[in-house]
N, C-alpha and C. Protein backbone atom coordinates (compact mmCIF):
# COMPACT_ATOMS: atom_id res chain seq x y z
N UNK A 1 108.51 79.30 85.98
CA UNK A 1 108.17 77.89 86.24
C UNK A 1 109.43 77.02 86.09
N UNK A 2 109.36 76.20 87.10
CA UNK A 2 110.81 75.19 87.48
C UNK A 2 110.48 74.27 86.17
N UNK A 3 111.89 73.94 85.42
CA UNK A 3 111.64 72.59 84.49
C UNK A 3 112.23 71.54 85.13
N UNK A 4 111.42 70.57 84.78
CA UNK A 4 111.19 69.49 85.86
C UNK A 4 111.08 67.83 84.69
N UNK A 5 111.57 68.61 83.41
CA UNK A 5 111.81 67.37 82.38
C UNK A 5 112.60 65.98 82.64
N UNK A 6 113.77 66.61 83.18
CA UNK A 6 115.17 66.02 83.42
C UNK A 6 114.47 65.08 84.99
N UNK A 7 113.68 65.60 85.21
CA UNK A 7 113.78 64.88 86.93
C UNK A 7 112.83 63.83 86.95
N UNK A 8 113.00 62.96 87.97
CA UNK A 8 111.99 61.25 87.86
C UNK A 8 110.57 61.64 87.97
N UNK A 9 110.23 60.68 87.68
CA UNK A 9 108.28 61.16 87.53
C UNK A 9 108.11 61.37 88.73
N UNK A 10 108.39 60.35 89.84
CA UNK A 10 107.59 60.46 91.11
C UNK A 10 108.45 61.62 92.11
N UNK A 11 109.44 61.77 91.80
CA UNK A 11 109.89 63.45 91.88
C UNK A 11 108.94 65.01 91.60
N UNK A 12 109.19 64.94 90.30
CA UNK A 12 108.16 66.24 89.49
C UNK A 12 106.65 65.83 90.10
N UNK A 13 106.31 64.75 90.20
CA UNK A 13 104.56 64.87 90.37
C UNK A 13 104.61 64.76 91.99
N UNK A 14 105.53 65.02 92.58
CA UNK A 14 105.01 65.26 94.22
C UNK A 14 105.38 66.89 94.54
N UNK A 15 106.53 67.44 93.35
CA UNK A 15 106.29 68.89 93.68
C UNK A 15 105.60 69.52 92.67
N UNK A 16 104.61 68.53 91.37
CA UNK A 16 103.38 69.24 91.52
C UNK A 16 102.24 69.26 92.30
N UNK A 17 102.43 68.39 93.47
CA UNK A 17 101.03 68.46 94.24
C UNK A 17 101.75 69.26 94.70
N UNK A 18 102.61 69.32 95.23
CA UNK A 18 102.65 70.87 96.95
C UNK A 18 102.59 72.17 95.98
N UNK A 19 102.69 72.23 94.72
CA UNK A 19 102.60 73.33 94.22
C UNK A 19 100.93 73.42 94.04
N UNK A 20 100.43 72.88 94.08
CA UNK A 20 98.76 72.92 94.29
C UNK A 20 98.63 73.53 95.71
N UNK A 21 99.52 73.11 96.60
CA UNK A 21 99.34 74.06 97.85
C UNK A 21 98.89 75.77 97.94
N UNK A 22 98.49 76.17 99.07
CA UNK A 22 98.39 77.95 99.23
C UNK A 22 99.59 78.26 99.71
N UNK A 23 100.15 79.13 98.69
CA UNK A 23 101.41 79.78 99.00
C UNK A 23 102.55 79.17 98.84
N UNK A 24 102.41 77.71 97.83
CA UNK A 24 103.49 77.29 97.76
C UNK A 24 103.64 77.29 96.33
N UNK A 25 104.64 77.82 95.72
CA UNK A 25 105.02 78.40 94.64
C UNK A 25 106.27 76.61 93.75
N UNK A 26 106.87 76.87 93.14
CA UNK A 26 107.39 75.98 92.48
C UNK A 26 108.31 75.81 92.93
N UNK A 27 109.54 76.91 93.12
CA UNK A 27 110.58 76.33 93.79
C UNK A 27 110.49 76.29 95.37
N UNK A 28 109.44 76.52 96.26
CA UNK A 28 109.16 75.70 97.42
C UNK A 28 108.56 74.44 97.29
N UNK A 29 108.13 74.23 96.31
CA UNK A 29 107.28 72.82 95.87
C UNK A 29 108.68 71.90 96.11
N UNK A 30 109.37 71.83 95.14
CA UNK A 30 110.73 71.91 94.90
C UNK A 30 111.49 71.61 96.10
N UNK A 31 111.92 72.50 97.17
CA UNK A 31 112.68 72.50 98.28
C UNK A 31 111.99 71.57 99.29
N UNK A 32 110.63 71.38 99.02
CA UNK A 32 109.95 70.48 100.28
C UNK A 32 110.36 69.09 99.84
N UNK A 33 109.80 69.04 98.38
CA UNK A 33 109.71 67.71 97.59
C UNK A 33 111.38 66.73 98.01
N UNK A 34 112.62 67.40 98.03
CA UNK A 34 113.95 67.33 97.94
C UNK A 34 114.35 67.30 99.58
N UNK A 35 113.25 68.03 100.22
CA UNK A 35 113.40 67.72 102.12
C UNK A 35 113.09 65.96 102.24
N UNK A 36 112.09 65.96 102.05
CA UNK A 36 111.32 65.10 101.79
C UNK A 36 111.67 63.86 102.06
N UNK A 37 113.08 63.70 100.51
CA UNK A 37 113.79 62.76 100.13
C UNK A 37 114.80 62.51 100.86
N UNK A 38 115.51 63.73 101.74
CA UNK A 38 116.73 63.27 102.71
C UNK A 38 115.54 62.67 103.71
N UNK A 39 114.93 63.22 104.53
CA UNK A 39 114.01 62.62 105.35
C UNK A 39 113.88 61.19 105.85
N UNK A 40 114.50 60.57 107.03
CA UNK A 40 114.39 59.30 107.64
C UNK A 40 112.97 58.41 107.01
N UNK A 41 112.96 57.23 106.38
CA UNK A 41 111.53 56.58 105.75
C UNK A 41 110.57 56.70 106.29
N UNK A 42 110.44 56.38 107.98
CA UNK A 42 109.67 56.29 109.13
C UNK A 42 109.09 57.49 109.10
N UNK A 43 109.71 58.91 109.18
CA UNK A 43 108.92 60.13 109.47
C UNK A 43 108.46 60.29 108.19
N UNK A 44 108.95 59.90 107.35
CA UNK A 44 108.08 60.51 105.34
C UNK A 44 106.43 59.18 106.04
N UNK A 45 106.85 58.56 106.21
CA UNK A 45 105.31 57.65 106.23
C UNK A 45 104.93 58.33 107.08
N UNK A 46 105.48 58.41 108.38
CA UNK A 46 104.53 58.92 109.51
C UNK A 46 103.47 60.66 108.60
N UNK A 47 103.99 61.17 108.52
CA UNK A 47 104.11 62.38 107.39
C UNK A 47 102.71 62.02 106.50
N UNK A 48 102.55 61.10 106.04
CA UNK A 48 101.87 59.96 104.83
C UNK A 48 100.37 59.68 105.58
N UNK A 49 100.64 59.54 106.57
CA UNK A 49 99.93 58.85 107.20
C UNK A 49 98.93 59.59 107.97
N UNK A 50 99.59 60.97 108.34
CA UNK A 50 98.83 61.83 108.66
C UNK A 50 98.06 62.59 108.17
N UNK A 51 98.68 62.53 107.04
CA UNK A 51 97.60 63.23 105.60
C UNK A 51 96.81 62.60 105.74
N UNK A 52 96.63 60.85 105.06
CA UNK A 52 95.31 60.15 105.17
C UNK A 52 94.21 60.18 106.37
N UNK A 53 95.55 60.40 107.68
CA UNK A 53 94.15 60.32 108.59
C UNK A 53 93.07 61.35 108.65
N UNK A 54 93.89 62.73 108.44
CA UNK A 54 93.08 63.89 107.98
C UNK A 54 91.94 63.55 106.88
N UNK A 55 92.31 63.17 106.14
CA UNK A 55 90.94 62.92 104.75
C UNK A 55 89.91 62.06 105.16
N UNK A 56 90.37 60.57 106.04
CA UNK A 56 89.63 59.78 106.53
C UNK A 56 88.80 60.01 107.59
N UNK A 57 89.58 60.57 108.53
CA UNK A 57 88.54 60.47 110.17
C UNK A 57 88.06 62.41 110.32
N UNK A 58 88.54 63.32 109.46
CA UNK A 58 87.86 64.49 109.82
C UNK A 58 86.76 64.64 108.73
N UNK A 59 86.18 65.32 109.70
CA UNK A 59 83.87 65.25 108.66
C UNK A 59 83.74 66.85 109.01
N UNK A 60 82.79 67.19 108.33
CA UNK A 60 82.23 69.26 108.96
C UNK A 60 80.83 68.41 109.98
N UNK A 61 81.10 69.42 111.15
CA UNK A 61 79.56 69.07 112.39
C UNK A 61 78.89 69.48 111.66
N UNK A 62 77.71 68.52 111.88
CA UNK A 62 76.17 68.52 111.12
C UNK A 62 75.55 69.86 111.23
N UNK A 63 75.96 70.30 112.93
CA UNK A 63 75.65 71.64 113.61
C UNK A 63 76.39 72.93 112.90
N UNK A 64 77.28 73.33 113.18
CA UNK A 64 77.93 74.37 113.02
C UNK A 64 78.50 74.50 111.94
N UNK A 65 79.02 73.37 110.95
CA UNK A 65 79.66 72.93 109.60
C UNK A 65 81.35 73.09 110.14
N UNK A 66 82.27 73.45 111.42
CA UNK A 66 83.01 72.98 112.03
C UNK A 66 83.73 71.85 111.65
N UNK A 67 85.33 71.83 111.63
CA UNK A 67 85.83 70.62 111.52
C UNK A 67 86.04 69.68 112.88
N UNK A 68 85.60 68.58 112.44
CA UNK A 68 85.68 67.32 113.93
C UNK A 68 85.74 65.93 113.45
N UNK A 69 86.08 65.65 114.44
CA UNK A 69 86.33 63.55 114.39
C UNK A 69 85.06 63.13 115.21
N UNK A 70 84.35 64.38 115.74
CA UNK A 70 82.59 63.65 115.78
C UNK A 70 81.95 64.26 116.09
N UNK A 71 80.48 64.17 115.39
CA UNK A 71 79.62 64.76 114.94
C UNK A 71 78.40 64.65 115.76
N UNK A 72 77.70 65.53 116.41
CA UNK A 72 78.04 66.98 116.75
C UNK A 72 79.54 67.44 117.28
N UNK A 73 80.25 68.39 117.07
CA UNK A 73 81.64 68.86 117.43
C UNK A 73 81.24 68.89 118.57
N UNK A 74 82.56 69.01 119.43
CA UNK A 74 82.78 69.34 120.15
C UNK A 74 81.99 70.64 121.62
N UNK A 75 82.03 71.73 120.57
CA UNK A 75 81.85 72.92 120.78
C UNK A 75 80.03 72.85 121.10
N UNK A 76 79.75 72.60 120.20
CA UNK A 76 77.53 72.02 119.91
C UNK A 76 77.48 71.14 120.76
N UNK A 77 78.44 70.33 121.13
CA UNK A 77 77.82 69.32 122.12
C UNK A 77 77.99 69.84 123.92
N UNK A 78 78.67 70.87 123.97
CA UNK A 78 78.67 71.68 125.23
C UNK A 78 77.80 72.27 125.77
N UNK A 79 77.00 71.79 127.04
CA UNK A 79 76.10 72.52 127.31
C UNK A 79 76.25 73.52 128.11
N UNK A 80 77.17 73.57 128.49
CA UNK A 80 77.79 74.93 128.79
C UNK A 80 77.69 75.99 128.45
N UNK A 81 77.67 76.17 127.24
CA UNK A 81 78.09 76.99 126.34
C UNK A 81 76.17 77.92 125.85
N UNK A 82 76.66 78.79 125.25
CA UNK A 82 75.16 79.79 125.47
C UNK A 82 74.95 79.18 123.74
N UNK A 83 74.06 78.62 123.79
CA UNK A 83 73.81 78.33 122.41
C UNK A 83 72.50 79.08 121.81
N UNK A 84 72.30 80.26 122.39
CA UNK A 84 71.66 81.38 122.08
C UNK A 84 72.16 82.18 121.00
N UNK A 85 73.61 82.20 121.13
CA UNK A 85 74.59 83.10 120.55
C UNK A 85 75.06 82.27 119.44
N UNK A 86 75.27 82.68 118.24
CA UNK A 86 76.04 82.26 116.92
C UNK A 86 76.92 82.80 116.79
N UNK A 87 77.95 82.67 116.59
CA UNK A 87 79.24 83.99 116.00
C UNK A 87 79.69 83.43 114.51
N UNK A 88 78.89 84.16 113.56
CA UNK A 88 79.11 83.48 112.43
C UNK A 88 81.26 83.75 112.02
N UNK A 89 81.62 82.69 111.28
CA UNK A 89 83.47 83.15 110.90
C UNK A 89 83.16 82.67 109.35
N UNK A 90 84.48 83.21 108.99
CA UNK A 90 84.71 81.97 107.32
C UNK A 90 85.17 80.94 107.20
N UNK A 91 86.50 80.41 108.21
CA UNK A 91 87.15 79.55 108.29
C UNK A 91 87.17 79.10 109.67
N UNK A 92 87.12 77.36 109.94
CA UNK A 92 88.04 77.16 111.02
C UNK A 92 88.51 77.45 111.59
N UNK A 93 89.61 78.24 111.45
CA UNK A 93 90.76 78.80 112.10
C UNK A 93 90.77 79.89 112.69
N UNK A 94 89.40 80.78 112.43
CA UNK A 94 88.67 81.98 112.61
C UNK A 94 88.17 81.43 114.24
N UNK A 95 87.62 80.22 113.96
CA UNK A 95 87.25 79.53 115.57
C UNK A 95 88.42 79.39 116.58
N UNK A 96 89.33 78.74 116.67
CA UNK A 96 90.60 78.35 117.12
C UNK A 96 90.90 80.41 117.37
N UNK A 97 91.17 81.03 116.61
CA UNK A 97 91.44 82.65 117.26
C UNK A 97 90.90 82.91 118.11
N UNK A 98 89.71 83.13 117.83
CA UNK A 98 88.21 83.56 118.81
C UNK A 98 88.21 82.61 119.99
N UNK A 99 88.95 81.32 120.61
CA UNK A 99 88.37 80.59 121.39
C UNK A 99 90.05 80.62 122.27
N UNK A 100 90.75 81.55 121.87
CA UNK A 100 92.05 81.83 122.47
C UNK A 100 91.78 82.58 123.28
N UNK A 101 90.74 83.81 123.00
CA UNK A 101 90.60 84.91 123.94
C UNK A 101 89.91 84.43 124.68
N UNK A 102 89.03 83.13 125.21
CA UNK A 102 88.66 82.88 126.27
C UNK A 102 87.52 84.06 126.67
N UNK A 103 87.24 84.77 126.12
CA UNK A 103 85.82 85.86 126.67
C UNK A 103 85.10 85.48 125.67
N UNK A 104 84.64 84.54 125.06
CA UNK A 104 83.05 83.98 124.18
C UNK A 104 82.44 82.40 124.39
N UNK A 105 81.61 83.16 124.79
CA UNK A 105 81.17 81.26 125.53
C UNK A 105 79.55 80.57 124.21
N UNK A 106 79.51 81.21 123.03
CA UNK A 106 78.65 81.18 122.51
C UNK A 106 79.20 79.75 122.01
N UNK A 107 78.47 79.45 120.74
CA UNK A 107 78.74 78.48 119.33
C UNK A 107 79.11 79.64 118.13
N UNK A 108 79.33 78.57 116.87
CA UNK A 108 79.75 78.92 116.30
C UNK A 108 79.05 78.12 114.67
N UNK A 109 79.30 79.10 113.52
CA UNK A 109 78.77 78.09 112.74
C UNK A 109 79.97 79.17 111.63
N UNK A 110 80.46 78.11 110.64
CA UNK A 110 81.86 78.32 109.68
C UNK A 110 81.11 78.68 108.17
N UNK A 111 81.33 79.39 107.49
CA UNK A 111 80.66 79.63 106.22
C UNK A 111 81.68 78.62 105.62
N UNK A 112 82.58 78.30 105.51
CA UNK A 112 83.64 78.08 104.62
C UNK A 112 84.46 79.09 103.31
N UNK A 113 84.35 80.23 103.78
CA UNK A 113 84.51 81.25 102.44
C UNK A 113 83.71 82.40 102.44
N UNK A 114 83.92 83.16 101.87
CA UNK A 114 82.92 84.58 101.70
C UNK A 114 82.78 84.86 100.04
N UNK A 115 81.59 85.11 99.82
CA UNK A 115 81.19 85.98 98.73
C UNK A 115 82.41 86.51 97.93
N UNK A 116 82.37 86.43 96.87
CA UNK A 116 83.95 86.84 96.25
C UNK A 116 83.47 86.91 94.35
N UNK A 117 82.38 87.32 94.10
CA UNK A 117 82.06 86.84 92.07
C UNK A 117 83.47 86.68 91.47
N UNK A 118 84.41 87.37 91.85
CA UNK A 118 85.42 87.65 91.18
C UNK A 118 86.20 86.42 91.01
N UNK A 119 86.19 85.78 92.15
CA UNK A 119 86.91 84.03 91.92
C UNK A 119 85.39 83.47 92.03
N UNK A 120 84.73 83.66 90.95
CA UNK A 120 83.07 82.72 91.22
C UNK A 120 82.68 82.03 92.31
N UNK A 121 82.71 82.71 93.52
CA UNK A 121 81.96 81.99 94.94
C UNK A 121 80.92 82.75 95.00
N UNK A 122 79.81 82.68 95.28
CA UNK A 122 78.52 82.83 95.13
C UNK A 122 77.59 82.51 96.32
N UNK A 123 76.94 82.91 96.90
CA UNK A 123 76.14 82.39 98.39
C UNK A 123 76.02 81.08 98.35
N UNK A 124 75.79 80.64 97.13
CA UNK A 124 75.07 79.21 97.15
C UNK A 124 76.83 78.29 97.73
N UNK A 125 77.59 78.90 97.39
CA UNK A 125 78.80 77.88 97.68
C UNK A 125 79.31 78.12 98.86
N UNK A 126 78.83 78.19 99.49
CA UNK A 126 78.88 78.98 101.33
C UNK A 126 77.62 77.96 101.76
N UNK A 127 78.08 77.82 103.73
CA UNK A 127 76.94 77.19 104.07
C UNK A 127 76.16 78.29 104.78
N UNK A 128 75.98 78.96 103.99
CA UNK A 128 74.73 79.76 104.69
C UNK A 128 73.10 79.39 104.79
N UNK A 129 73.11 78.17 103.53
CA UNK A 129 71.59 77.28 103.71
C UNK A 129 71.46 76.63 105.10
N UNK A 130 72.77 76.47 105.40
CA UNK A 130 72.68 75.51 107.10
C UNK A 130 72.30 76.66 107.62
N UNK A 131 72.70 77.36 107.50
CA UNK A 131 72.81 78.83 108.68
C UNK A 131 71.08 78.94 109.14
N UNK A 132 70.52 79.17 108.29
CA UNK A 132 69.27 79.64 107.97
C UNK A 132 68.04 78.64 108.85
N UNK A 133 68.70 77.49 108.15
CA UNK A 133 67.80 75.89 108.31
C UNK A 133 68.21 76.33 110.20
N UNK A 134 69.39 76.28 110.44
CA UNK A 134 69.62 75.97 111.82
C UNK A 134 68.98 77.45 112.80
N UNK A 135 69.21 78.41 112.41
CA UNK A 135 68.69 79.59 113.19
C UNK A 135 66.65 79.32 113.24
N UNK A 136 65.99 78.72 112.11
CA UNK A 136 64.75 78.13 112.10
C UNK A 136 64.23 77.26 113.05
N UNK A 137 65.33 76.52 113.72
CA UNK A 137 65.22 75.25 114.13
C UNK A 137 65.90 75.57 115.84
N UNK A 138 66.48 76.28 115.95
CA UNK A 138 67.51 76.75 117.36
C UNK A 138 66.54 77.66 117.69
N UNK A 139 66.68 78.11 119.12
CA UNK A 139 66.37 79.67 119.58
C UNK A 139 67.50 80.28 119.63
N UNK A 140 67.65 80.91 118.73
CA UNK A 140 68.91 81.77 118.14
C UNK A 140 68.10 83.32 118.71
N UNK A 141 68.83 84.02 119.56
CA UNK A 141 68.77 85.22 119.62
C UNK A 141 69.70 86.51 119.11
N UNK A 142 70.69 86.07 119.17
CA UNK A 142 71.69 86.92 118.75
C UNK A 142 72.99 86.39 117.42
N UNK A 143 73.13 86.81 116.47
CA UNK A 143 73.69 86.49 115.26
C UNK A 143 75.15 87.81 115.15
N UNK A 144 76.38 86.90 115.41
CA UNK A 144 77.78 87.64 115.46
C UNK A 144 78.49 87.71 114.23
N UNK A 145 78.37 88.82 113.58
CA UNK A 145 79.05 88.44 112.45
C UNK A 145 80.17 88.74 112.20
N UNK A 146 81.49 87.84 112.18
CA UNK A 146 82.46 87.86 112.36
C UNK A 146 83.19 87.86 111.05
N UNK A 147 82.85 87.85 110.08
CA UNK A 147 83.73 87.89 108.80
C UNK A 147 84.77 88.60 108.85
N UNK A 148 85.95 88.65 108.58
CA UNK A 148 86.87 89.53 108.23
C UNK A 148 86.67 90.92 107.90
N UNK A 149 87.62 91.98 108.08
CA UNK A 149 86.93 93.41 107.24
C UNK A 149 87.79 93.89 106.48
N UNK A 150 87.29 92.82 105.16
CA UNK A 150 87.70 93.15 104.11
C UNK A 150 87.00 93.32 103.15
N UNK A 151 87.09 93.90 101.90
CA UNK A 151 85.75 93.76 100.95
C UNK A 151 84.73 92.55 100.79
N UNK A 152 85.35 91.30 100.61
CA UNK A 152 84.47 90.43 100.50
C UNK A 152 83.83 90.16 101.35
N UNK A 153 84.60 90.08 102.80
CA UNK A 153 83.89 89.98 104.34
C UNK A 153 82.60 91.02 104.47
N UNK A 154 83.16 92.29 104.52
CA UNK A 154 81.92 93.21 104.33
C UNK A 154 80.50 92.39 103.54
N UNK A 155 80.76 92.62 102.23
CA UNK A 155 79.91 91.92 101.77
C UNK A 155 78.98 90.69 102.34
N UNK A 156 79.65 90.41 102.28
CA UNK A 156 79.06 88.61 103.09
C UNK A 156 78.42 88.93 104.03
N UNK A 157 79.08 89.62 104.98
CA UNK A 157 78.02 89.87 106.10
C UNK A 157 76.79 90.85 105.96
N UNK A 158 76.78 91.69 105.20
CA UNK A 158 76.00 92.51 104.72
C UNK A 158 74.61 91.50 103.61
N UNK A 159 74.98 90.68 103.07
CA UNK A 159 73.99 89.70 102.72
C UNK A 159 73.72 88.68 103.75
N UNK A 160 74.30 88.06 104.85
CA UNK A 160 73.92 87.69 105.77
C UNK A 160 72.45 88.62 106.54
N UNK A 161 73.00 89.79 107.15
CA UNK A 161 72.48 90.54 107.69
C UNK A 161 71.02 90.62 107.14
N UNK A 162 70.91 90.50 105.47
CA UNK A 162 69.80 91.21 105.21
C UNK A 162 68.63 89.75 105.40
N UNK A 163 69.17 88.72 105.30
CA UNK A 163 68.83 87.34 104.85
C UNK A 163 68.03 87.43 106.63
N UNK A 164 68.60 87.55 107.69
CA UNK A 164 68.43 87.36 109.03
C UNK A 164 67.58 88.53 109.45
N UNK A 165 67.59 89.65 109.38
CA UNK A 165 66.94 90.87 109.84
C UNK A 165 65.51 90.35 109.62
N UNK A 166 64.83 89.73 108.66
CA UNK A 166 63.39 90.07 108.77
C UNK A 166 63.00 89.05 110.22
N UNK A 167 63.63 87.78 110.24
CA UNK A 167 63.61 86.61 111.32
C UNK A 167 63.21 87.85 112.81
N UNK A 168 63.65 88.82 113.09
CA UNK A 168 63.73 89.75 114.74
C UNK A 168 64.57 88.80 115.37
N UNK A 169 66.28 88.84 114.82
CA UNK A 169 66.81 87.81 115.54
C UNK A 169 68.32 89.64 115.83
N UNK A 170 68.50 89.47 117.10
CA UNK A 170 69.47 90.58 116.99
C UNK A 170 71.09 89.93 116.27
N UNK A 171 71.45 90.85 115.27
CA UNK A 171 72.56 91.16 114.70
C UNK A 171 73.68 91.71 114.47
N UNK A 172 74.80 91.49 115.12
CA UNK A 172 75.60 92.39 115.51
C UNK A 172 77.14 92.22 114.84
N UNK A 173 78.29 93.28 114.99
CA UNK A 173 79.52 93.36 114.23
C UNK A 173 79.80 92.79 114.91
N UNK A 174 81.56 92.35 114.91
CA UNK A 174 82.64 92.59 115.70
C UNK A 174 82.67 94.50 115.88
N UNK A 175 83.53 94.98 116.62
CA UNK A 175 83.96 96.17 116.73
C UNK A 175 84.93 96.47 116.01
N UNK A 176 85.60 97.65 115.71
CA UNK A 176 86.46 98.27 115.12
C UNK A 176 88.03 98.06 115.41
N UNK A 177 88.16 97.22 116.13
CA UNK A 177 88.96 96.83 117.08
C UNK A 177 90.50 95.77 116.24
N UNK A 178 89.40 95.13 114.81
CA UNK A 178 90.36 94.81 114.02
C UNK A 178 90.61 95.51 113.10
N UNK A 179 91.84 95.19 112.14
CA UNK A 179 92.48 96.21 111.43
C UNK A 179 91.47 96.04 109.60
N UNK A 180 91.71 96.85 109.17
CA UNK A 180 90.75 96.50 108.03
C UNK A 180 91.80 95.75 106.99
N UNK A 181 91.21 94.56 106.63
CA UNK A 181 92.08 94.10 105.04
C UNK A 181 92.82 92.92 105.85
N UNK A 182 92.67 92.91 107.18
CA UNK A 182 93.09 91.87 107.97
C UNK A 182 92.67 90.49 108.15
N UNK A 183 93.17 89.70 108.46
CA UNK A 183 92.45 88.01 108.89
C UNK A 183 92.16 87.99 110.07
N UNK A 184 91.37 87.42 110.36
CA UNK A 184 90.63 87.29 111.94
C UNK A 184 91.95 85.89 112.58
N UNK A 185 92.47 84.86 111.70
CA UNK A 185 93.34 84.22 112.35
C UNK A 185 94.49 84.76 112.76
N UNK A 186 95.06 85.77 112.28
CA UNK A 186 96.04 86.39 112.88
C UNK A 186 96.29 87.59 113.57
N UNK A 187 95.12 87.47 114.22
CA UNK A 187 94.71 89.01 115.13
C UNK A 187 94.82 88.06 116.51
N UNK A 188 95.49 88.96 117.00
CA UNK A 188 96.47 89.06 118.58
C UNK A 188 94.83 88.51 120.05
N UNK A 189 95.23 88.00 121.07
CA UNK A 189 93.76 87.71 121.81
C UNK A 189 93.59 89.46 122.55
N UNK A 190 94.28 90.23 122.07
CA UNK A 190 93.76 91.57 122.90
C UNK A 190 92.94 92.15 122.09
N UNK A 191 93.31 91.75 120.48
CA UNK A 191 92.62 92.69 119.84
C UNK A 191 91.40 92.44 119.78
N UNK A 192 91.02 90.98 119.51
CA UNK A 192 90.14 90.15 119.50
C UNK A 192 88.96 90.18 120.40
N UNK A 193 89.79 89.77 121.47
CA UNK A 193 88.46 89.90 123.08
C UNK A 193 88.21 91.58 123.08
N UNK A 194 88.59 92.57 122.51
CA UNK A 194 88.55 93.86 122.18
C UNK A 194 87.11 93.88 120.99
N UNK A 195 87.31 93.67 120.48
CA UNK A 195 86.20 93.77 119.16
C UNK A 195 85.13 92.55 119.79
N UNK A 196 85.23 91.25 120.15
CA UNK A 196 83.63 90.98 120.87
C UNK A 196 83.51 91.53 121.60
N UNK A 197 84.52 92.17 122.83
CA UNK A 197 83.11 93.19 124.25
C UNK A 197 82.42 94.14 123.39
N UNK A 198 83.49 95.03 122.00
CA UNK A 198 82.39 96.15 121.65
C UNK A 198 81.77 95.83 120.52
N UNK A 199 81.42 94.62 120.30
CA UNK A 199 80.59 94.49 119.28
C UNK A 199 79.10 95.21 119.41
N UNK A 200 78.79 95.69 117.58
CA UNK A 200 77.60 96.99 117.66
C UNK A 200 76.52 96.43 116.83
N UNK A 201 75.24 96.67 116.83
CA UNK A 201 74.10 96.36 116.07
C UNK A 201 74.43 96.46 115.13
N UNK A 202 74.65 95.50 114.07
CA UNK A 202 74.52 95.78 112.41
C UNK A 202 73.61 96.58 111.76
């Protein structure tokens, strides 16, 4: 741990927030905090400013729990789109992958996280109550479960699965197509549009 005695308050307490960041450790806290400061005034505000707008104008869709600037997203408000099909993910960004490969014309609904006791996440801290409420309320025929395949992903979807099976709603994987222990955001669009064509009955 960086000592940070010697240095001005509003110094140390801006590279303890980026050290609250994922993956940002102390002395990157540190190296950003000190970018920062050479940094033209105009781009540190602009910088400033974009943070706030993020906190202010983005909400989760009422629909899918999706991030958007309006509610229904984007994606739910397409009628285009086969809204028969769910492809459940964990994250955001799980959407944005999946919508690169251009071969899924379904919706989508975001857990925010997977099952994990070990860092105390628990079903209840997942939106899988939307999930449920909304597959009740939709003609949902087919349920994609896209979690990652990793232990916790497994899991998750495997309590998904059991939660949905009595409904007679069909349930299905991705395919084998991703690597195991992997993130669905950083899987390539071959591998990807690869694992939805062969997605298999859960």
């Amino acid at each position: 741990m960086l000592n940070f005695q010697s240095t001005p308050e509003p110094i140390s307490r801006l590279i303890e927030e980026f050290n609250k960041l994922p993956g940002i450790g102390p002395k990157s806290a540190a190296r950003l905090t000190y970018y920062l400061l050479r940094m033209p005034e105009g781009d540190a505000r602009a910088l400033a400013e974009a943070v706030l707008a993020v906190k202010e104008n983005v909400m989760l869709c009422s629909v899918c729990q999706n991030i958007t600037v309006a509610d229904p997203c984007s994606i739910c408000n397409n009628t285009q789109r086969d809204h028969s099909i769910t492809c459940i993910v964990e994250e955001p960004l799980d959407i944005l992958a999946i919508e690169r490969t251009r071969k899924y014309s379904g919706v989508y609904h975001v857990l925010h996280g997977v099952i994990s006791p070990a860092d105390g996440i628990g079903p209840d801290d997942l939106k899988i109550k939307e999930l449920l409420t909304r597959i009740q309320n939709d003609d949902v025929k087919e349920i994609i479960l896209a979690t990652n395949p990793n232990l916790e992903g497994e899991a998750t979807a495997m309590y998904i699965q059991r939660l949905i099976a009595p409904l007679g709603i069909r349930v299905t994987r991705l395919a084998r197509g991703l690597p195991a222990g992997g993130d669905l955001e950083y899987a390539d669009e071959i591998t990807l549009t690869r694992a939805l064509e062969g997605r298999q009955e859960f």
